[in-house]
Protein backbone atom coordinates (compact mmCIF):
# COMPACT_ATOMS: atom_id res chain seq x y z
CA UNK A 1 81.54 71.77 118.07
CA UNK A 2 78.67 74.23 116.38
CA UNK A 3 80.40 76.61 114.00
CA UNK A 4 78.68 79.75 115.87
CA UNK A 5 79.92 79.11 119.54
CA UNK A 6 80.68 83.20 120.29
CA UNK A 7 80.89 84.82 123.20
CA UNK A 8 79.49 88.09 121.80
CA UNK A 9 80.97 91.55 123.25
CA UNK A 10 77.47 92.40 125.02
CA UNK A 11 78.12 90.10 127.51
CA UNK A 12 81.27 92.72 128.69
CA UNK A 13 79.21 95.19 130.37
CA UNK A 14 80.82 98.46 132.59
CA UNK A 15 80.07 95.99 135.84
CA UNK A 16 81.61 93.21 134.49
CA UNK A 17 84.81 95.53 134.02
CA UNK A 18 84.12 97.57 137.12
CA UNK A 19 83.14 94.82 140.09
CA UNK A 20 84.68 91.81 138.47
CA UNK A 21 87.22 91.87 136.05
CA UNK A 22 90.47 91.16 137.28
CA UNK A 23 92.69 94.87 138.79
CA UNK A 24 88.99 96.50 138.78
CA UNK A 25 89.87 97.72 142.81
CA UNK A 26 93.13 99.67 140.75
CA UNK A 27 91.92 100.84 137.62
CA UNK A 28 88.87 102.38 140.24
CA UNK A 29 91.36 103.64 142.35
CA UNK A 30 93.95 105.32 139.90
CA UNK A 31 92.28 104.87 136.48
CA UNK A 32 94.77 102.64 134.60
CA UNK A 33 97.84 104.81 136.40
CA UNK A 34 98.59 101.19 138.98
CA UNK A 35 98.84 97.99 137.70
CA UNK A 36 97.59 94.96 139.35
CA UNK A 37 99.85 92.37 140.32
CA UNK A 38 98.54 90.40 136.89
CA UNK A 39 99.13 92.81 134.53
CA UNK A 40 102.80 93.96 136.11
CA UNK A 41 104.23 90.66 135.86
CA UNK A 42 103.17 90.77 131.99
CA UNK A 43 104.50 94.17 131.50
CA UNK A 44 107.60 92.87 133.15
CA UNK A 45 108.23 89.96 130.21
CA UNK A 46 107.03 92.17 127.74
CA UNK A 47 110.57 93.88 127.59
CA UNK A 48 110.07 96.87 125.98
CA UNK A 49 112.77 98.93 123.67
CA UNK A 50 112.41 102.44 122.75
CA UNK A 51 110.96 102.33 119.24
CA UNK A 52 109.05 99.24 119.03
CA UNK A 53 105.05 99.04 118.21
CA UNK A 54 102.96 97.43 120.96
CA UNK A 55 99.68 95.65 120.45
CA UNK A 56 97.25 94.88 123.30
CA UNK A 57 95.11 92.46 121.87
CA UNK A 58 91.94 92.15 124.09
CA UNK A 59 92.96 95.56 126.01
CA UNK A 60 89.94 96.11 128.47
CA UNK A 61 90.26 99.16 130.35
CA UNK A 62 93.25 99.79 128.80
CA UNK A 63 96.07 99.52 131.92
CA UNK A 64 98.72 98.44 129.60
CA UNK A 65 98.08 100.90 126.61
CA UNK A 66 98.52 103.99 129.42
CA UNK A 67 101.81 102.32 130.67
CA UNK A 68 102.81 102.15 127.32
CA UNK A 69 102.15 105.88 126.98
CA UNK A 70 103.81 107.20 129.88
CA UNK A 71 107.12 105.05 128.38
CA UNK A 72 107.02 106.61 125.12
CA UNK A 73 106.00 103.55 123.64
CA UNK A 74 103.70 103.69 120.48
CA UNK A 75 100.87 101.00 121.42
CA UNK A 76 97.60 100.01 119.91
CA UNK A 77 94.70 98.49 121.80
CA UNK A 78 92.15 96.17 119.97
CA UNK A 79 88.56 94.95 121.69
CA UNK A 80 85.39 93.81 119.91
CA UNK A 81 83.90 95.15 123.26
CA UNK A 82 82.82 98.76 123.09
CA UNK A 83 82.45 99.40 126.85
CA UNK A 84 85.98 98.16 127.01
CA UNK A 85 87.25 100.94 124.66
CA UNK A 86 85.24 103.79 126.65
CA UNK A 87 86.57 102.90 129.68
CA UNK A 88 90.41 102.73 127.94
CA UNK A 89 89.73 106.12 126.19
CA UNK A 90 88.57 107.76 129.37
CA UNK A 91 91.56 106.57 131.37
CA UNK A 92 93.66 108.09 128.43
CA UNK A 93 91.90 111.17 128.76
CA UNK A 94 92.58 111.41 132.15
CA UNK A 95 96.26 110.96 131.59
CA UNK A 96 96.54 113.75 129.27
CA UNK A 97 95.67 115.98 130.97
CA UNK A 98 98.27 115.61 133.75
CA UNK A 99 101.18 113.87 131.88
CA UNK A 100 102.91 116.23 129.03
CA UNK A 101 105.31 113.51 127.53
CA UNK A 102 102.34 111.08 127.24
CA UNK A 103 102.55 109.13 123.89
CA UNK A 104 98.59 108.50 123.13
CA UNK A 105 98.05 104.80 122.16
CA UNK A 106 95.50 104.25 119.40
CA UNK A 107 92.51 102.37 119.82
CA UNK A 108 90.33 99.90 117.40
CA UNK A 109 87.12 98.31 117.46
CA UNK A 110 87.87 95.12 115.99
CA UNK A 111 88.01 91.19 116.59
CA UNK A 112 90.99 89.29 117.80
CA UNK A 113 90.44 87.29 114.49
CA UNK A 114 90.56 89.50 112.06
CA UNK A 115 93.43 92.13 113.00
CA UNK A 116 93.35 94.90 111.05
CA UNK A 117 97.10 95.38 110.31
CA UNK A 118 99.61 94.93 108.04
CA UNK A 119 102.10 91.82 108.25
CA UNK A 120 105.40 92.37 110.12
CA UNK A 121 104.00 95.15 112.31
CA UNK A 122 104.72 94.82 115.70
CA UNK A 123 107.27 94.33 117.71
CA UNK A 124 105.18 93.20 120.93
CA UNK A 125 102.33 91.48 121.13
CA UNK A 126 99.69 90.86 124.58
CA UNK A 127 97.41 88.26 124.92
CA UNK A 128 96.60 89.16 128.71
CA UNK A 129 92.96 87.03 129.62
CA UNK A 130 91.66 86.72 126.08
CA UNK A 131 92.24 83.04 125.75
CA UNK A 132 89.95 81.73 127.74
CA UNK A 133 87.47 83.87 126.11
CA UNK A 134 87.78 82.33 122.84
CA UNK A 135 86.71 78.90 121.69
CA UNK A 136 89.48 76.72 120.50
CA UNK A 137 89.01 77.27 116.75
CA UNK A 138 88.53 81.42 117.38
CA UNK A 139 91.88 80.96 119.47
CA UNK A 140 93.70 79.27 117.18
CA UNK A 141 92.35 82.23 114.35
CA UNK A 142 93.34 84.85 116.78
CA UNK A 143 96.74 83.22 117.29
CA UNK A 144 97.41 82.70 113.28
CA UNK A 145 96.38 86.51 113.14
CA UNK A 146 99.32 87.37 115.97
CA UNK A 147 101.68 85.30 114.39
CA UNK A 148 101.25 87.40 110.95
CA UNK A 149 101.23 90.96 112.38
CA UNK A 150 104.32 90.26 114.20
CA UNK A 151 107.83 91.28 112.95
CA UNK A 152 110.40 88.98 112.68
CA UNK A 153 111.58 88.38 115.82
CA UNK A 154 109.00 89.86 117.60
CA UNK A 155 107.25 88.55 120.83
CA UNK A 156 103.83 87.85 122.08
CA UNK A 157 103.38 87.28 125.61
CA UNK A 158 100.54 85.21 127.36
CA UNK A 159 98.51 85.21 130.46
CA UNK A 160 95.55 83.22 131.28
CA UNK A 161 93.76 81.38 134.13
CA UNK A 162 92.25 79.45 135.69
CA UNK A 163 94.70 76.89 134.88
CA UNK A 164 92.18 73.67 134.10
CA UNK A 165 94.57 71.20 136.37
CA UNK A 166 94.03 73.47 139.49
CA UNK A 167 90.45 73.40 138.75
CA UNK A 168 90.30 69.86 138.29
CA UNK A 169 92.74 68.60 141.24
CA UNK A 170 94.11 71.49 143.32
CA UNK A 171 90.61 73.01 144.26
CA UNK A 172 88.94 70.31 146.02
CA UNK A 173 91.26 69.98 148.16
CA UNK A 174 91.36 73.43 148.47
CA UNK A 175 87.75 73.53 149.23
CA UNK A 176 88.40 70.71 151.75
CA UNK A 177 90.73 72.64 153.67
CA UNK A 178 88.27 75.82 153.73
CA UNK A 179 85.56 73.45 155.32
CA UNK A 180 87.42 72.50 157.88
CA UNK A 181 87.96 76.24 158.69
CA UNK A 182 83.40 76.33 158.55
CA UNK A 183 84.50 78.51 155.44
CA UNK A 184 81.78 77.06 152.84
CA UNK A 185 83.15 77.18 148.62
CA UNK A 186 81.01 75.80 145.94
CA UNK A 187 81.50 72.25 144.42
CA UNK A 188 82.50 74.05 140.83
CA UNK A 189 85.12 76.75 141.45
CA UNK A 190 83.52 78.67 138.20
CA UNK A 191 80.30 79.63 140.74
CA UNK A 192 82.53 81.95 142.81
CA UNK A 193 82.35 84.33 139.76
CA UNK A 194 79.22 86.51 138.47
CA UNK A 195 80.29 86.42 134.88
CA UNK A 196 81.57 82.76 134.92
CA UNK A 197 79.69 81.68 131.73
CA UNK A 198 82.32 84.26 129.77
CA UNK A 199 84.79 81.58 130.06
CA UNK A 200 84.82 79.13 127.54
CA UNK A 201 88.21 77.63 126.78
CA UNK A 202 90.03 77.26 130.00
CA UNK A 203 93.80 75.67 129.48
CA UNK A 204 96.10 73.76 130.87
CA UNK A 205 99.72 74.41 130.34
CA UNK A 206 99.76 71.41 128.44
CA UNK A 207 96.68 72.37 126.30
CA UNK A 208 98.11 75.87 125.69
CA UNK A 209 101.89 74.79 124.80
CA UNK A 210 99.97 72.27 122.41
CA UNK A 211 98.24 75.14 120.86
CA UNK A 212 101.05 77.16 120.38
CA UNK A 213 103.31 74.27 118.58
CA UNK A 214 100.61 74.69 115.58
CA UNK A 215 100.63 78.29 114.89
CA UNK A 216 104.38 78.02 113.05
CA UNK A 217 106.07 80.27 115.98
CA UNK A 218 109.96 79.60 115.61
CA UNK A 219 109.83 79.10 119.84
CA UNK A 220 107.77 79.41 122.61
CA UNK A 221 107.47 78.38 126.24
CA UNK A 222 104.81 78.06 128.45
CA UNK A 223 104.80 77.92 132.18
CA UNK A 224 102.89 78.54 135.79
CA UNK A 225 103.93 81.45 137.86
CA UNK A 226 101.88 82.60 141.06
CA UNK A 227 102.09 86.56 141.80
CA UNK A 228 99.47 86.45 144.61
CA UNK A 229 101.02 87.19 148.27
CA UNK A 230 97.35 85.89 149.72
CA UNK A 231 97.56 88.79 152.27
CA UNK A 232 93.59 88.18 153.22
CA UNK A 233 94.76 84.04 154.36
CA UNK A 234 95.46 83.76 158.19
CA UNK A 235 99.59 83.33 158.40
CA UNK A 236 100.08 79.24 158.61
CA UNK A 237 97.50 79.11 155.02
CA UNK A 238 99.14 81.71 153.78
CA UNK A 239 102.76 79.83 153.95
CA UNK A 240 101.36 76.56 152.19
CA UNK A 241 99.45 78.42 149.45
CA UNK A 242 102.96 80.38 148.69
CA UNK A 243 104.73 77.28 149.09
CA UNK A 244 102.59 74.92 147.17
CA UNK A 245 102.10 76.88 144.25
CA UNK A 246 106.02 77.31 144.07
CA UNK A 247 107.39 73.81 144.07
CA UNK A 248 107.68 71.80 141.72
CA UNK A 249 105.82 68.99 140.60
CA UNK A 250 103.21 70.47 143.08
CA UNK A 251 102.50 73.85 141.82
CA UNK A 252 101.32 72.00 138.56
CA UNK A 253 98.12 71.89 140.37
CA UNK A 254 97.92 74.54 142.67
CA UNK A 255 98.95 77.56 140.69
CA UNK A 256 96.15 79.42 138.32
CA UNK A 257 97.97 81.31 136.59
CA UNK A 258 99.48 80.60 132.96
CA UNK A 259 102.42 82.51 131.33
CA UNK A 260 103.53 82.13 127.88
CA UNK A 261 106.15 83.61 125.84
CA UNK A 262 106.24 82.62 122.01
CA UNK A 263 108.70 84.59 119.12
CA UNK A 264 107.93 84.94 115.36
């Protein structure tokens, strides 16, 4: 692997985070005030406690920072992509203006590899679809970094996707099943996506719980949880897609979407 393998923060343009990016439809529609169904589930395991310091590592437009705000929840975004922070300031902007009891999160220019805090920091860490931005060896920086800002104790919570087993084995015959229906999907799932090429280290829970065991977290866990409700599938497709990426030993494959929990 070449030492300068970098996915610099000019390829994160206000289209990529405004036609592509995943919850782009709700942070359009209610500017960081709804949550898409990605980010809820990780605000739900982030288990928040009056008091405690937040992180958003990677924070985008900055969803999570302005739920953090309207809880009273200190939080600090971090993103080495300036359109990222523009769009997170503006949406903070916006929420001052109508919410009194707003706590304003903080907001730094910075890379995931270099944090610019002190050890023992926060209480709550986020990780939400920065991991398959990063090359293994930046990961594995960004993760050491995590690990050393967080207090004892504290929590960092995971999401990423695709998950590289339904890439491999679930989508073809997912594709298969769409050609029989004369609905036509590329060979490599990646070439349903503009920005595809932004992807560089897609995981596996296997790959990602291997990961994890070498950063010195005291525990972690790692697993696949589907929060789609394919609403757009007609009603017989949209019963196996629920039910295969539910059971197990099956879901393995057919679910895209990685959790992980891991405490300092």
């Amino acid at each position: 692997m070449r030492l300068n393998q970098y996915v610099g923060p000019a390829n994160y343009s206000v289209e990529y985070f405004l036609t592509e990016a995943n919850g782009w439809a709700e942070y359009l529609y209610s500017k960081g005030l709804i949550l898409p169904p990605r980010l809820r589930a990780v605000w739900n395991y982030l288990d928040i406690k009056p008091g405690m310091l937040v992180l958003d590592v990677g924070c985008g437009r900055g969803e999570i920072l302005v739920h953090c705000g309207l809880h009273n929840v200190q939080a600090v975004g971090i993103d080495y992509s300036p359109v990222a922070l523009k769009l997170a300031c503006y949406s903070i902007r916006e929420i001052i203006t109508t919410e009194k009891d707003f706590r304003i999160p903080g907001l730094v220019l910075g890379n995931a590899q270099w944090l610019p805090f002190p050890d023992n920091a926060f209480e709550r860490v986020i990780m939400s679809d920065i991991v398959e931005h990063l090359y293994q060896s930046e990961l594995e920086s960004a993760l050491r970094e995590v690990h050393r800002i967080l207090a004892p104790g504290g929590m960092l919570v995971v999401h990423t996707m695709p998950n590289l087993w339904y890439y491999r084995y679930g989508y073809p015959l997912f594709r298969l099943v769409q050609k029989l229906r004369g609905i036509q999907l590329p060979v490599d799932p990646r070439e349903r996506y503009r920005f595809h090429e932004v992807h560089v280290n897609e995981q596996s829970p296997r790959s990602l719980n291997a990961t994890l065991s070498r950063i010195g977290f005291s525990r972690w866990r790692v697993w696949l949880y589907d929060y789609r409700d394919y609403a757009g599938y007609p009603p017989i497709m949209r019963f196996a897609m629920r039910l295969l990426t539910r059971l197990p030993g099956v879901k393995q494959i057919f679910c895209d979407d990685i959790f992980a929990i891991a405490y300092k």
